[in-house]
Protein backbone atom coordinates (compact mmCIF):
# COMPACT_ATOMS: atom_id res chain seq x y z
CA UNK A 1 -45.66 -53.71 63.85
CA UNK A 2 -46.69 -57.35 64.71
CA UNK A 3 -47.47 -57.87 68.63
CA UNK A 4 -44.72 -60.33 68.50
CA UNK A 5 -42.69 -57.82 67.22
CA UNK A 6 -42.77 -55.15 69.72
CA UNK A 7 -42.63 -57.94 72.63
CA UNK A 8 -39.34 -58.57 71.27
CA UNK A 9 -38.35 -54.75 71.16
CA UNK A 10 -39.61 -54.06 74.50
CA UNK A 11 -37.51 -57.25 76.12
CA UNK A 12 -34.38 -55.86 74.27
CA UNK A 13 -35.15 -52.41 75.61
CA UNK A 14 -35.29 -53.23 78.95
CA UNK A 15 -32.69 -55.60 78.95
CA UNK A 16 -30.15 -52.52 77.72
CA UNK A 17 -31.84 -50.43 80.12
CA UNK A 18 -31.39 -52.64 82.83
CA UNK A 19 -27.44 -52.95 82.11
CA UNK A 20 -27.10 -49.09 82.06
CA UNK A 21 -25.71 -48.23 85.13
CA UNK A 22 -25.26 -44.32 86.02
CA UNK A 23 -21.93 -44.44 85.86
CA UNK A 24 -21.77 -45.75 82.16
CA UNK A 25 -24.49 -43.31 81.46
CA UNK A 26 -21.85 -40.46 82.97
CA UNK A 27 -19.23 -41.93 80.86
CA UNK A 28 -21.38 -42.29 77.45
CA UNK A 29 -22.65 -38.11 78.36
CA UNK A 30 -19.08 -37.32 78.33
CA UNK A 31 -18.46 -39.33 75.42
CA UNK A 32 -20.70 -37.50 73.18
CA UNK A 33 -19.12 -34.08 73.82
CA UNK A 34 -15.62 -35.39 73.57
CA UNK A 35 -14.49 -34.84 76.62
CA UNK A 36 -11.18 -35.81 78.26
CA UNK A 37 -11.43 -38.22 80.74
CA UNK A 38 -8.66 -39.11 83.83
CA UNK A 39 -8.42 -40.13 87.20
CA UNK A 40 -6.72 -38.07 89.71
CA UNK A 41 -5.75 -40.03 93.29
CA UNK A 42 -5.56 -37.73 96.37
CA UNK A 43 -6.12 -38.61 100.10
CA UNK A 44 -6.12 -41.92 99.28
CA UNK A 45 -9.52 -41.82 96.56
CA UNK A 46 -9.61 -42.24 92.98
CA UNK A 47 -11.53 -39.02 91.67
CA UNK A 48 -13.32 -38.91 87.88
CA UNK A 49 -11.63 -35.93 86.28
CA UNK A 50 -13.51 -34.83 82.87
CA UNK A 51 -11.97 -31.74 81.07
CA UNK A 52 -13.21 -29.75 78.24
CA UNK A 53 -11.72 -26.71 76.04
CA UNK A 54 -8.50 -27.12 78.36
CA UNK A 55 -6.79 -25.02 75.58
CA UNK A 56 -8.92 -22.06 75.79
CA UNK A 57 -7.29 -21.71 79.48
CA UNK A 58 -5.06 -18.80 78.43
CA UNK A 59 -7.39 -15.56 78.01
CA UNK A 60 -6.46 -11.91 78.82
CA UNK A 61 -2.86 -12.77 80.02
CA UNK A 62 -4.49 -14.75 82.94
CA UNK A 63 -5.78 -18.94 82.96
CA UNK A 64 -8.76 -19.28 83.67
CA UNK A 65 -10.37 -22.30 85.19
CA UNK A 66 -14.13 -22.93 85.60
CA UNK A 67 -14.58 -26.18 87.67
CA UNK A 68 -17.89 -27.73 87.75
CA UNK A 69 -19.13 -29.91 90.88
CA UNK A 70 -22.27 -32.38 90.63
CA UNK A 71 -25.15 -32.90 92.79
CA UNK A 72 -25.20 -35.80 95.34
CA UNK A 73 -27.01 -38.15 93.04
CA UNK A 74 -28.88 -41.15 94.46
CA UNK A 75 -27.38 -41.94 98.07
CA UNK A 76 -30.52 -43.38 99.70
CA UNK A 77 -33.35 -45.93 98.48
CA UNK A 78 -36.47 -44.94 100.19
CA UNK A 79 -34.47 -42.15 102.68
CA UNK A 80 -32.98 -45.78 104.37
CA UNK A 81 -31.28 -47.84 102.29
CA UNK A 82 -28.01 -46.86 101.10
CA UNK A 83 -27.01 -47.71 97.24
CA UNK A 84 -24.15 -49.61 96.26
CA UNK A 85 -23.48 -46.39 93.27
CA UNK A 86 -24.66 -43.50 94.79
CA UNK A 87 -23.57 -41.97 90.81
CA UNK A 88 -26.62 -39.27 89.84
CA UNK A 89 -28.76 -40.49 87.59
CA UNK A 90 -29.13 -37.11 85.98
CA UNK A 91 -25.56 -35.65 85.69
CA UNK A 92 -26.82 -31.54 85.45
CA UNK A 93 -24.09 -30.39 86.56
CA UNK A 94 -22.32 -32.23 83.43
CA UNK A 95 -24.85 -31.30 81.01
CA UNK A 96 -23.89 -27.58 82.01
CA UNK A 97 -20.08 -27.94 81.48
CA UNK A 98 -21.10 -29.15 77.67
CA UNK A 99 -22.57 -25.58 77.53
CA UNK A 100 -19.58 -23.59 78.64
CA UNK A 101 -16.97 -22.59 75.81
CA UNK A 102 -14.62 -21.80 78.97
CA UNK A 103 -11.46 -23.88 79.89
CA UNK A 104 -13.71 -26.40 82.28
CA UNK A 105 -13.22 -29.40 84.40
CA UNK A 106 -15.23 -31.75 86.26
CA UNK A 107 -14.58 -33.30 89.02
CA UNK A 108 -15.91 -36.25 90.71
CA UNK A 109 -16.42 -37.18 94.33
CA UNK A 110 -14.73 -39.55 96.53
CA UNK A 111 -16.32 -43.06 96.08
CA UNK A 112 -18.63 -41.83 92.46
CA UNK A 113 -18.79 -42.68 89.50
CA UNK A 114 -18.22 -46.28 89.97
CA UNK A 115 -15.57 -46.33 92.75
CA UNK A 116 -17.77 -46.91 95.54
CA UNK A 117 -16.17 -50.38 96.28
CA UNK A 118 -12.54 -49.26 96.27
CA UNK A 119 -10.54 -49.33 99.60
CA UNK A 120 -11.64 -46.76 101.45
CA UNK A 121 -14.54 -46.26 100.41
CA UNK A 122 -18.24 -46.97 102.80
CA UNK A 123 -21.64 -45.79 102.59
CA UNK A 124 -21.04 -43.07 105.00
CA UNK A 125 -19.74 -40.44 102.58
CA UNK A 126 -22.40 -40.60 100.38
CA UNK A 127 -24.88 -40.40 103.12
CA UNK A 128 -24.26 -38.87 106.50
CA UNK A 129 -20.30 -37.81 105.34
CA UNK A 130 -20.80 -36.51 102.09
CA UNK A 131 -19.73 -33.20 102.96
CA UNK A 132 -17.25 -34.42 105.72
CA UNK A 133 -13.61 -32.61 105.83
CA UNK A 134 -12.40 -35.70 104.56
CA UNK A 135 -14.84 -35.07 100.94
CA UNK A 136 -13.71 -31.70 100.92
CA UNK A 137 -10.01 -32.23 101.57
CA UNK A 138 -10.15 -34.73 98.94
CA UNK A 139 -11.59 -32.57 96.39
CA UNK A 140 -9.92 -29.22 97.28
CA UNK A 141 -6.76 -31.34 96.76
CA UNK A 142 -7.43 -32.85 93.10
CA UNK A 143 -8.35 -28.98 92.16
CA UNK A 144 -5.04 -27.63 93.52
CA UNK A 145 -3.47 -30.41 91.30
CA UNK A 146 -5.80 -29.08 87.99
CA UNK A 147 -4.54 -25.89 89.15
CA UNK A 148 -0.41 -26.60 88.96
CA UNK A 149 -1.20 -28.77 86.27
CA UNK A 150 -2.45 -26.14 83.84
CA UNK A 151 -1.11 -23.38 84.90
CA UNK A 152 -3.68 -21.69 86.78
CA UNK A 153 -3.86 -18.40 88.33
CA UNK A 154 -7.89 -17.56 88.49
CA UNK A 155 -10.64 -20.48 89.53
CA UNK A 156 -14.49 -20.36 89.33
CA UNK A 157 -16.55 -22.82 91.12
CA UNK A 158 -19.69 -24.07 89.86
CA UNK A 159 -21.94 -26.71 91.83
CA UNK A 160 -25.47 -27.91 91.45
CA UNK A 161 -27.44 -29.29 94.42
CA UNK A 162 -25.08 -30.61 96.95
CA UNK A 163 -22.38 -29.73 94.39
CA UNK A 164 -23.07 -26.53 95.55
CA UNK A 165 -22.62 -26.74 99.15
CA UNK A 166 -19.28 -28.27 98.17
CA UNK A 167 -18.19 -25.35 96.24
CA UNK A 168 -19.02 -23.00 98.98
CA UNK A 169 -16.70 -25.52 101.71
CA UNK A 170 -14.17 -25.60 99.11
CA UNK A 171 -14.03 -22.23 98.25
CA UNK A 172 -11.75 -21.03 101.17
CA UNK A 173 -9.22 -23.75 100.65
CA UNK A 174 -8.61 -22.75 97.50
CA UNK A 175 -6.39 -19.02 97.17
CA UNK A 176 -7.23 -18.88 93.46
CA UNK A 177 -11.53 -19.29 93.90
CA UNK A 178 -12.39 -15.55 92.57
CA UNK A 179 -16.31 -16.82 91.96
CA UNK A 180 -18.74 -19.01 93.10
CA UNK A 181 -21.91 -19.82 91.33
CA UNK A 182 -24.42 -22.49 92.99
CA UNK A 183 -27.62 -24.17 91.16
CA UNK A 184 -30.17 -24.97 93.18
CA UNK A 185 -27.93 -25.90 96.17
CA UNK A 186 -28.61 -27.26 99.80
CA UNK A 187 -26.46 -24.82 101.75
CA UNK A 188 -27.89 -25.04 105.17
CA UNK A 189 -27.69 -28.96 105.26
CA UNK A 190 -29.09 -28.40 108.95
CA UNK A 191 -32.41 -26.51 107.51
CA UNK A 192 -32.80 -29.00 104.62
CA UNK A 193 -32.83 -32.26 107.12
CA UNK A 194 -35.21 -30.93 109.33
CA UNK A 195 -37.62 -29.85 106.37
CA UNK A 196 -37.40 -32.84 105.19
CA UNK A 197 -37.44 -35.06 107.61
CA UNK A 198 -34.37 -36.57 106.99
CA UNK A 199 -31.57 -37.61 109.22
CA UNK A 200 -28.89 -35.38 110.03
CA UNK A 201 -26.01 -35.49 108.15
CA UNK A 202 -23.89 -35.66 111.44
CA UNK A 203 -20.37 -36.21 110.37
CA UNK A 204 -20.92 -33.48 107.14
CA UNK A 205 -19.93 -29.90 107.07
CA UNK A 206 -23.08 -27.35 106.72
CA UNK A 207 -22.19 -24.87 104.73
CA UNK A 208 -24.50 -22.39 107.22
CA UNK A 209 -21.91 -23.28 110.00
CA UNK A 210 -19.11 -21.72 108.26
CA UNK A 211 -17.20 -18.04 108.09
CA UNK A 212 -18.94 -16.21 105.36
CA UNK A 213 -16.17 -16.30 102.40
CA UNK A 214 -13.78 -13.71 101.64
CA UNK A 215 -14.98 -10.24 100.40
CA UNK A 216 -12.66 -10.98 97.11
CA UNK A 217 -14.86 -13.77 96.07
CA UNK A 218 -18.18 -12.68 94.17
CA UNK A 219 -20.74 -15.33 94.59
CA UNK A 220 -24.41 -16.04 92.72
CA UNK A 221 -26.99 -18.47 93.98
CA UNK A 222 -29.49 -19.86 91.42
CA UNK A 223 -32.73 -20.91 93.18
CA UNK A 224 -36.15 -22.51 91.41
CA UNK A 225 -38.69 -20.77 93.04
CA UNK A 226 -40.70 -24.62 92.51
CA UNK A 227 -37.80 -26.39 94.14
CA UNK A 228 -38.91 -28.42 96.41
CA UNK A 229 -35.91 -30.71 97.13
CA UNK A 230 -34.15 -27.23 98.45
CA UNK A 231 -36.74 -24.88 98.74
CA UNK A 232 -35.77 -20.83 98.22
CA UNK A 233 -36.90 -20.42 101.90
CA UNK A 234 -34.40 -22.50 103.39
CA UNK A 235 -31.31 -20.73 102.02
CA UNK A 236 -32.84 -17.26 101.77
CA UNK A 237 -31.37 -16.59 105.31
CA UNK A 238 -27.92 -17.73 104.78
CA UNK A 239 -27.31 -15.96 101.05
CA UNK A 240 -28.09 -12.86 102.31
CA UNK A 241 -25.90 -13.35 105.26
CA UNK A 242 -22.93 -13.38 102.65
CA UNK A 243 -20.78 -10.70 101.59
CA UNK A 244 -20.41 -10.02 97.95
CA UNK A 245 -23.29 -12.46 97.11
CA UNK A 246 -26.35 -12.57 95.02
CA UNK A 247 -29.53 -14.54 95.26
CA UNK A 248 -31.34 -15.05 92.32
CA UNK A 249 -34.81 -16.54 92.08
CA UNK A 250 -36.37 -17.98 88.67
CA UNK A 251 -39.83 -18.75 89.55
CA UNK A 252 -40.92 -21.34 87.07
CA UNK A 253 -37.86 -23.36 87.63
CA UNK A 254 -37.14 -26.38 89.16
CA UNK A 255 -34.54 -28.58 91.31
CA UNK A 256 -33.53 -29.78 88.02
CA UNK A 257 -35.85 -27.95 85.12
CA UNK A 258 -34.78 -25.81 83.14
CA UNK A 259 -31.08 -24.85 84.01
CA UNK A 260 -29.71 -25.27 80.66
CA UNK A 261 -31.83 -22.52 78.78
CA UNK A 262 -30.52 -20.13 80.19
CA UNK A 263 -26.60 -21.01 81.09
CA UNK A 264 -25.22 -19.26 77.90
CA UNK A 265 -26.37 -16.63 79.80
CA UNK A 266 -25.27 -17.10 83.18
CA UNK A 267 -21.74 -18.20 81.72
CA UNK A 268 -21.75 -14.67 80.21
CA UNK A 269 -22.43 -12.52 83.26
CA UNK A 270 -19.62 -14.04 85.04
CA UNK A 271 -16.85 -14.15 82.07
CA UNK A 272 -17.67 -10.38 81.89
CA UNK A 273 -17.66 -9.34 85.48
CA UNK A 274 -14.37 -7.99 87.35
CA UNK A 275 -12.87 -10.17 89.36
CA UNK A 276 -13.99 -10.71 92.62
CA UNK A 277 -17.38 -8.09 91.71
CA UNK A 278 -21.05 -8.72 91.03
CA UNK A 279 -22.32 -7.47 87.77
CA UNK A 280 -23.82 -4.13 87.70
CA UNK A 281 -27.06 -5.34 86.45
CA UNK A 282 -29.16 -8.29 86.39
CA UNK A 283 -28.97 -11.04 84.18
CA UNK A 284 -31.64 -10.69 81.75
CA UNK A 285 -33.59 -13.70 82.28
CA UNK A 286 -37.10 -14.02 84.19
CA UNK A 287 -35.55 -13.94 87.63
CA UNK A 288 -35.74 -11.33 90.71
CA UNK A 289 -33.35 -10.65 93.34
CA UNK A 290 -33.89 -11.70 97.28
């Protein structure tokens, strides 16, 4: 290849690079697994709604509905400047749902995945707000709608990052939530700031503040034991202050690395546990208990 050549390449490169936006890289992910896409309108915001394997819903007499929740993406340049699409830039929680045979949604936050100009919308609940009672209404209510609209009688949360702090405030609103399973997730918002550094999130819900959740709901918590967005330390205190939950630590993992190896196997131990209880063993990847 001439010099002149790959100049040329490289220009055209960047120039479709640079006209990828996160949200069309969201859409094009979905895309290539063929999932259904909608928009559901509650509380006054448009939410994403992606669906997969909707027809596999029926199983054992009983619908079954796993509903995935993603991380909080990119809300800050720098930790100060807000972005205009605070849309992650790595959709894992996404990239998991194209791993799960189960009747699965996903289901996007207020002001995501390219809405952050609609009426309503401000840089506060992607920043300070993201986990405000008005995000978690919002959300809680497009689920109850997935719920009536297929016919659902048994829901399992799933949430990576901040996803997961969502699906711990949303849990309680929700009569049908039988599991929770977080990745990686910043549930004491309060501990997480001050490790960091960062501001408060002062008008957000922290998940640490809450009533621990129902007996009835069984709960996992993935940590990378090299996470250092949300270090293990930081939520160690707060899982085991849970009822009916387990902590589970996989030590050469990441914030991000290497969820998907082993989520056929995590989909597995919850599909075959009893409602509402914890598996009687561990699941057999490189992990311990805490």
């Amino acid at each position: 290849m001439t010099v002149k050549r790959f100049i040329i390449l490289f220009t055209a490169l960047v120039t479709l690079m640079g006209c990828s936006t996160p949200t069309t890289r969201l859409y094009n992910l979905a895309k290539s697994h063929n999932f259904s896409r909608s928009v559901v309108n509650t509380h006054g915001f448009d939410h994403l709604v992606f669906t997969s394997n909707i027809s596999n819903a029926k199983s054992n007499a009983k619908s079954v509905l796993h509903v995935y929740l993603e991380g909080d993406g990119s809300p800050w340049k720098y930790r100060v400047v807000t972005l205009p699409d605070p849309t992650p830039r790595d959709p894992l929680a996404l990239r998991l749902m194209a791993l799960d045979s189960a009747a699965s949604v996903y289901v996007g936050r207020p002001c995501y995945n390219g809405t952050s100009k609609d009426p309503g919308c401000d840089a506060s609940l992607w920043t300070s707000a993201r986990y405000s009672p008005k995000v978690v209404g919002s959300m809680a209510a497009v689920i109850k709608q997935l719920i009536e609209q297929y016919d659902v009688n048994e829901v399992k949360l799933i949430g990576h990052s901040g996803g997961g702090a969502l699906a711990m405030l949303i849990a309680p609103r929700i009569k049908q939530v039988s599991q929770v399973v977080t990745i990686a997730a910043n549930l004491d918002t309060e501990a997480w700031t001050t490790h960091h550094g960062y501001s408060r999130l002062y008008t957000s819900l922290n998940p640490a503040d809450q009533p621990a959740l129902s007996q009835r709901i069984a709960q996992w918590h993935f940590v990378g034991g090299r996470d250092s967005v949300v270090p293990p330390s930081l939520v160690k205190g707060y899982i085991g202050d849970q009822k009916n939950a387990l902590g589970i630590s996989i030590n050469n993992f990441s914030h991000g690395c290497c969820w998907e190896g082993v989520w056929g196997q995590v989909i597995q131990g919850i599909t075959t546990s009893a409602t509402g209880v914890l598996p009687g063993e561990r699941f057999k990847i490189p992990s311990r208990q805490f």
